[in-house]
C-alpha atoms as a PDB file:
ATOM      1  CA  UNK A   1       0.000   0.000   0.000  1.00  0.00           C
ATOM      2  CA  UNK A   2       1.417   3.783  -1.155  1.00  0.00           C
ATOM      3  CA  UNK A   3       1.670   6.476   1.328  1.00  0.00           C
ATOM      4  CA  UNK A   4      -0.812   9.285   1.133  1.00  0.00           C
ATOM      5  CA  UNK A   5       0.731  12.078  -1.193  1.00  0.00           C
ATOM      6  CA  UNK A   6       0.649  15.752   0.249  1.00  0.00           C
ATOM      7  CA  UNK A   7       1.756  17.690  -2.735  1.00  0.00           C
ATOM      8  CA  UNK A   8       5.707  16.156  -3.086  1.00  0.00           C
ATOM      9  CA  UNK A   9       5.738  14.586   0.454  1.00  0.00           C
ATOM     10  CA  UNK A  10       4.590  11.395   1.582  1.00  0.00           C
ATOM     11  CA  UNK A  11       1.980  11.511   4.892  1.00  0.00           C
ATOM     12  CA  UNK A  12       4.142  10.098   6.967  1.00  0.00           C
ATOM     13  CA  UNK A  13       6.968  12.474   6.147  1.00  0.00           C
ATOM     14  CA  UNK A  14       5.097  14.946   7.257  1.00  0.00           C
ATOM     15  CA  UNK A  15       3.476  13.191  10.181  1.00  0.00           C
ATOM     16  CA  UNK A  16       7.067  13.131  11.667  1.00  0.00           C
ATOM     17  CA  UNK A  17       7.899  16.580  10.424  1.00  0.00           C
ATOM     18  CA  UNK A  18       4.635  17.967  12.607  1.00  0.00           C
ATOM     19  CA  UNK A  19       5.119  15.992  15.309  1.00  0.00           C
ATOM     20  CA  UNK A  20       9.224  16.383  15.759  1.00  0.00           C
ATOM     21  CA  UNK A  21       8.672  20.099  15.350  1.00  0.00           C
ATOM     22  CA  UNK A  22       5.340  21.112  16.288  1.00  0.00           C
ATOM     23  CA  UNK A  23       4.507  19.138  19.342  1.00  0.00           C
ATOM     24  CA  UNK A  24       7.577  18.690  21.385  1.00  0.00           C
ATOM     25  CA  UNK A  25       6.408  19.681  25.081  1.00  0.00           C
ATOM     26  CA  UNK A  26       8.719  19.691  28.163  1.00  0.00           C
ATOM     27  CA  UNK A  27       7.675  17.813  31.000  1.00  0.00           C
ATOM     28  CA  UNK A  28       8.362  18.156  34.810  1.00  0.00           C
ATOM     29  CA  UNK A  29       6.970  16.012  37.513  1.00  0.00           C
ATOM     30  CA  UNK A  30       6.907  17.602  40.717  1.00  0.00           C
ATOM     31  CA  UNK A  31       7.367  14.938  44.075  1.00  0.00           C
ATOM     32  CA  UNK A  32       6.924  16.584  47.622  1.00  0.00           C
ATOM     33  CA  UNK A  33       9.113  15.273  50.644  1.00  0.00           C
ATOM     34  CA  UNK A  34       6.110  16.504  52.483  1.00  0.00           C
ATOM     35  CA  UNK A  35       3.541  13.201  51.561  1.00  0.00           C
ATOM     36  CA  UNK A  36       0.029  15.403  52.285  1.00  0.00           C
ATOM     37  CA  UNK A  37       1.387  16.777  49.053  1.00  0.00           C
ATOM     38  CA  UNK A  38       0.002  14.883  45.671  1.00  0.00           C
ATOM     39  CA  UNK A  39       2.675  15.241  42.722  1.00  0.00           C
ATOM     40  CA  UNK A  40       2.101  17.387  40.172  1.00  0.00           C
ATOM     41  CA  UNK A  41       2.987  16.879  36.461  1.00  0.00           C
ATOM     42  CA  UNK A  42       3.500  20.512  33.883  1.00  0.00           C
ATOM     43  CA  UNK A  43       3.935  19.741  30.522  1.00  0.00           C
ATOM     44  CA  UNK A  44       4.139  22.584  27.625  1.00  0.00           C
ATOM     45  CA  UNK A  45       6.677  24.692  26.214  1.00  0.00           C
ATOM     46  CA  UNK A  46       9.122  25.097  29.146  1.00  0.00           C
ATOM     47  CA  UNK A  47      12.506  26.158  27.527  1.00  0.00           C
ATOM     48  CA  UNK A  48      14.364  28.952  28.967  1.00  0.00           C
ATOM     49  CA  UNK A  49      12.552  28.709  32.249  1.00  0.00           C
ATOM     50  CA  UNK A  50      13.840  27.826  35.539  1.00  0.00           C
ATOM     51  CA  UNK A  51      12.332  25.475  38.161  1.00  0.00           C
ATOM     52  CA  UNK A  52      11.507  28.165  40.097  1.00  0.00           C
ATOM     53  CA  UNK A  53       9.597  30.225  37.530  1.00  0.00           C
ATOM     54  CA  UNK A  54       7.780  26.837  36.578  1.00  0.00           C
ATOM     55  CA  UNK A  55       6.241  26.569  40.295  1.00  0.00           C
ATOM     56  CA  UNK A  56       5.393  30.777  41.263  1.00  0.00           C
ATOM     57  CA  UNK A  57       3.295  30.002  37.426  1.00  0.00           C
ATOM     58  CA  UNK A  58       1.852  26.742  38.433  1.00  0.00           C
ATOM     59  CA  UNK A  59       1.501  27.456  42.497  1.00  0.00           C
ATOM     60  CA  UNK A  60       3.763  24.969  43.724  1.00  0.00           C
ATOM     61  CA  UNK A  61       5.142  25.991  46.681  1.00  0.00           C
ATOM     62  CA  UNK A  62       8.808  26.366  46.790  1.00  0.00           C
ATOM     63  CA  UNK A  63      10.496  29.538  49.087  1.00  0.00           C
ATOM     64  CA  UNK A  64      12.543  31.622  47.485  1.00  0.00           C
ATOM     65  CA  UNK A  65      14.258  34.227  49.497  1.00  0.00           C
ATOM     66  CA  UNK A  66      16.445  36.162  47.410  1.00  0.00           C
ATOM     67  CA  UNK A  67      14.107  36.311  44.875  1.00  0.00           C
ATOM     68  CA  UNK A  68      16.011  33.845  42.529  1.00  0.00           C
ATOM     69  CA  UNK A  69      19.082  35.020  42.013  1.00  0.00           C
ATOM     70  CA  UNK A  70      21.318  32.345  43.403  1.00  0.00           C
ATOM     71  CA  UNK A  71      22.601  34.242  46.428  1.00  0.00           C
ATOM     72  CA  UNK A  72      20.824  31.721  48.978  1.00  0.00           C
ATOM     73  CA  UNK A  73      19.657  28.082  49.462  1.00  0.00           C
ATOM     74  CA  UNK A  74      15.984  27.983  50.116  1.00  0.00           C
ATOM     75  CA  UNK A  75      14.861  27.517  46.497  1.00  0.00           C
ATOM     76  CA  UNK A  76      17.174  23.978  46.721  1.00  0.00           C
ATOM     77  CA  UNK A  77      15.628  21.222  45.184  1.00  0.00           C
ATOM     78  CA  UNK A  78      16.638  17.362  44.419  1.00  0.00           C
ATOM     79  CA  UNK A  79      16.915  16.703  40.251  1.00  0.00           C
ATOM     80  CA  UNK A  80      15.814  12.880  40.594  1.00  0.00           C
ATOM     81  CA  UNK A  81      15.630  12.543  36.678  1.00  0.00           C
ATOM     82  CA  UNK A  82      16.747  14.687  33.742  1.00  0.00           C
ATOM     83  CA  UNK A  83      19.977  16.965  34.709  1.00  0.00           C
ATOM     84  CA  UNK A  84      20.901  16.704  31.098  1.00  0.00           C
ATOM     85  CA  UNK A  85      18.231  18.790  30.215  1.00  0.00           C
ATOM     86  CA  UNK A  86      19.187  21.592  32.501  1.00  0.00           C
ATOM     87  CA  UNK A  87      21.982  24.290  32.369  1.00  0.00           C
ATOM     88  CA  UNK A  88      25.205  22.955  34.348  1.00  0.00           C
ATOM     89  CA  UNK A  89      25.781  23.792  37.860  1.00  0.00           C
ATOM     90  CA  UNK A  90      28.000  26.451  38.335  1.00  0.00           C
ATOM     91  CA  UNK A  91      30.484  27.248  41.405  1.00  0.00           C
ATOM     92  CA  UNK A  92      28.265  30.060  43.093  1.00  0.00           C
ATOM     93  CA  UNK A  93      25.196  26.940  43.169  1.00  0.00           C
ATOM     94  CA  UNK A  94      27.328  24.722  44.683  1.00  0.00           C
ATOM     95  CA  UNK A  95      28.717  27.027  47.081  1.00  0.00           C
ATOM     96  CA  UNK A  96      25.074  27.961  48.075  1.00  0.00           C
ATOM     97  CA  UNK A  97      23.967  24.237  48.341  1.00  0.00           C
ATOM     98  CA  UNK A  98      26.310  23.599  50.326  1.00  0.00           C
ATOM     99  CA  UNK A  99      24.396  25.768  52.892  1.00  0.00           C
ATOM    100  CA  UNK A 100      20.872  23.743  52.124  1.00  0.00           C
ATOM    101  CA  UNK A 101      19.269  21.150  54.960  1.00  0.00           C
ATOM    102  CA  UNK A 102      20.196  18.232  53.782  1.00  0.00           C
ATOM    103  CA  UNK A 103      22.190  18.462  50.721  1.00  0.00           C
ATOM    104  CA  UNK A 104      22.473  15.258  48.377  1.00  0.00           C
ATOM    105  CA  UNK A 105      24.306  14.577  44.872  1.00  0.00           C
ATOM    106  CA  UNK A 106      21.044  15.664  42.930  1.00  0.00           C
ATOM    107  CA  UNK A 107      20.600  18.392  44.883  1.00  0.00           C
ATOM    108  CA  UNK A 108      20.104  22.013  43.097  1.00  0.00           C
ATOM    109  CA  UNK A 109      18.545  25.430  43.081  1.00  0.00           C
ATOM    110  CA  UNK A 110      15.451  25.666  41.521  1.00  0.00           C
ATOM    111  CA  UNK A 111      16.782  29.190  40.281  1.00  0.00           C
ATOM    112  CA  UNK A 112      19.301  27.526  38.186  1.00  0.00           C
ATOM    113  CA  UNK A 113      17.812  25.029  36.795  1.00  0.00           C
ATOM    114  CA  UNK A 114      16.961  26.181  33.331  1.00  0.00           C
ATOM    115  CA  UNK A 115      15.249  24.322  30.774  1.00  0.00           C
ATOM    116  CA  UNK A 116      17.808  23.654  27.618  1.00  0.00           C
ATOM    117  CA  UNK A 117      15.038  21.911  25.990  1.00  0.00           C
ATOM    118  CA  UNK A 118      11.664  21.204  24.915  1.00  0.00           C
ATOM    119  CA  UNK A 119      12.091  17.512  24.576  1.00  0.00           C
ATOM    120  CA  UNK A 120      12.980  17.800  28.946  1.00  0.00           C
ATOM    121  CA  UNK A 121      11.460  15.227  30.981  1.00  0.00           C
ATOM    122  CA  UNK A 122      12.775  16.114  34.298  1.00  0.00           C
ATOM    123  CA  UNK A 123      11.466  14.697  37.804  1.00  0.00           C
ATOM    124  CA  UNK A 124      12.179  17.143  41.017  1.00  0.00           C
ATOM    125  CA  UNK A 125      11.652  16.309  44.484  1.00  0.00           C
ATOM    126  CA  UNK A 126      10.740  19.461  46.446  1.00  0.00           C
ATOM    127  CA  UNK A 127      12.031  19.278  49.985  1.00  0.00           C
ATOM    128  CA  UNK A 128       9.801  20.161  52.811  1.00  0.00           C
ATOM    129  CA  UNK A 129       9.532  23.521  52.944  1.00  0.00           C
ATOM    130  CA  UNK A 130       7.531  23.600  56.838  1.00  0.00           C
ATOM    131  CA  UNK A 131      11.803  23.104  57.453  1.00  0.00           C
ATOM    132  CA  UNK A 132      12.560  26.149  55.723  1.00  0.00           C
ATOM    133  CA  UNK A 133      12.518  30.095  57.162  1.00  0.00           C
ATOM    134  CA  UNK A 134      11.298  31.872  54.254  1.00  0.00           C
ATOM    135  CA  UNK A 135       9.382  33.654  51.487  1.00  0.00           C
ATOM    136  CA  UNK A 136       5.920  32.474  51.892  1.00  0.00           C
ATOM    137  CA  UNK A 137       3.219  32.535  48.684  1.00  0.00           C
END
């Protein structure tokens, strides 16, 4: 059985053109140390955003206390899945993690963890923030 013709392209060539370009989404799965918390999944068109942006739009709590500019620890986060897809960790994070509770190997700060790509599929574990002295929303 032929293909469907589309003027000089066969349907399935452009099948994969629409969906490789059209409909790649980002997706991050929010987990909560604190268990009365259900997970939360955001998918869409998340590149170029931080962690942090992605919960103040989606009203996950995460504090925040300087506002997101990596000059504290209470935006810290665990990566559990998908570091690839973010922007590497630079000195100043790690200097700034290394002031979190409970800092792990896949720990980061939400602030800096920037979306390099729609194709993302990122899982982050939110510590318990009831732990942490901060910016309430």
């Amino acid at each position: 059985m032929n293909p469907i013709v589309v003027g000089l392209f066969p349907w399935s060539t452009i099948a994969r053109f629409h969906l490789n370009h059209f409909t790649t989404v980002a997706t991050v799965r929010f987990l909560f140390e604190d268990k009365s918390i259900p997970e939360k999944t955001i998918t869409g068109d998340l590149e170029g955003r931080s962690i942090l942006e992605i919960t103040e739009e989606f009203d996950i709590h995460l504090n925040h206390n300087c506002g997101g500019v990596c000059a504290c620890s209470t935006c810290h986060v665990y990566i559990e899945k998908g570091e690839e897809f973010l922007e590497e960790i630079s000195e100043k994070e790690e200097d700034f993690i290394d002031r979190a509770i409970n800092p792990r190997l896949e720990s980061r700060l939400g602030c800096q963890c920037v979306i390099l790509d729609n194709n993302a599929d990122i899982v982050v574990t939110i510590p318990d923030q009831r732990r942490i002295i901060g910016h309430e929303h």
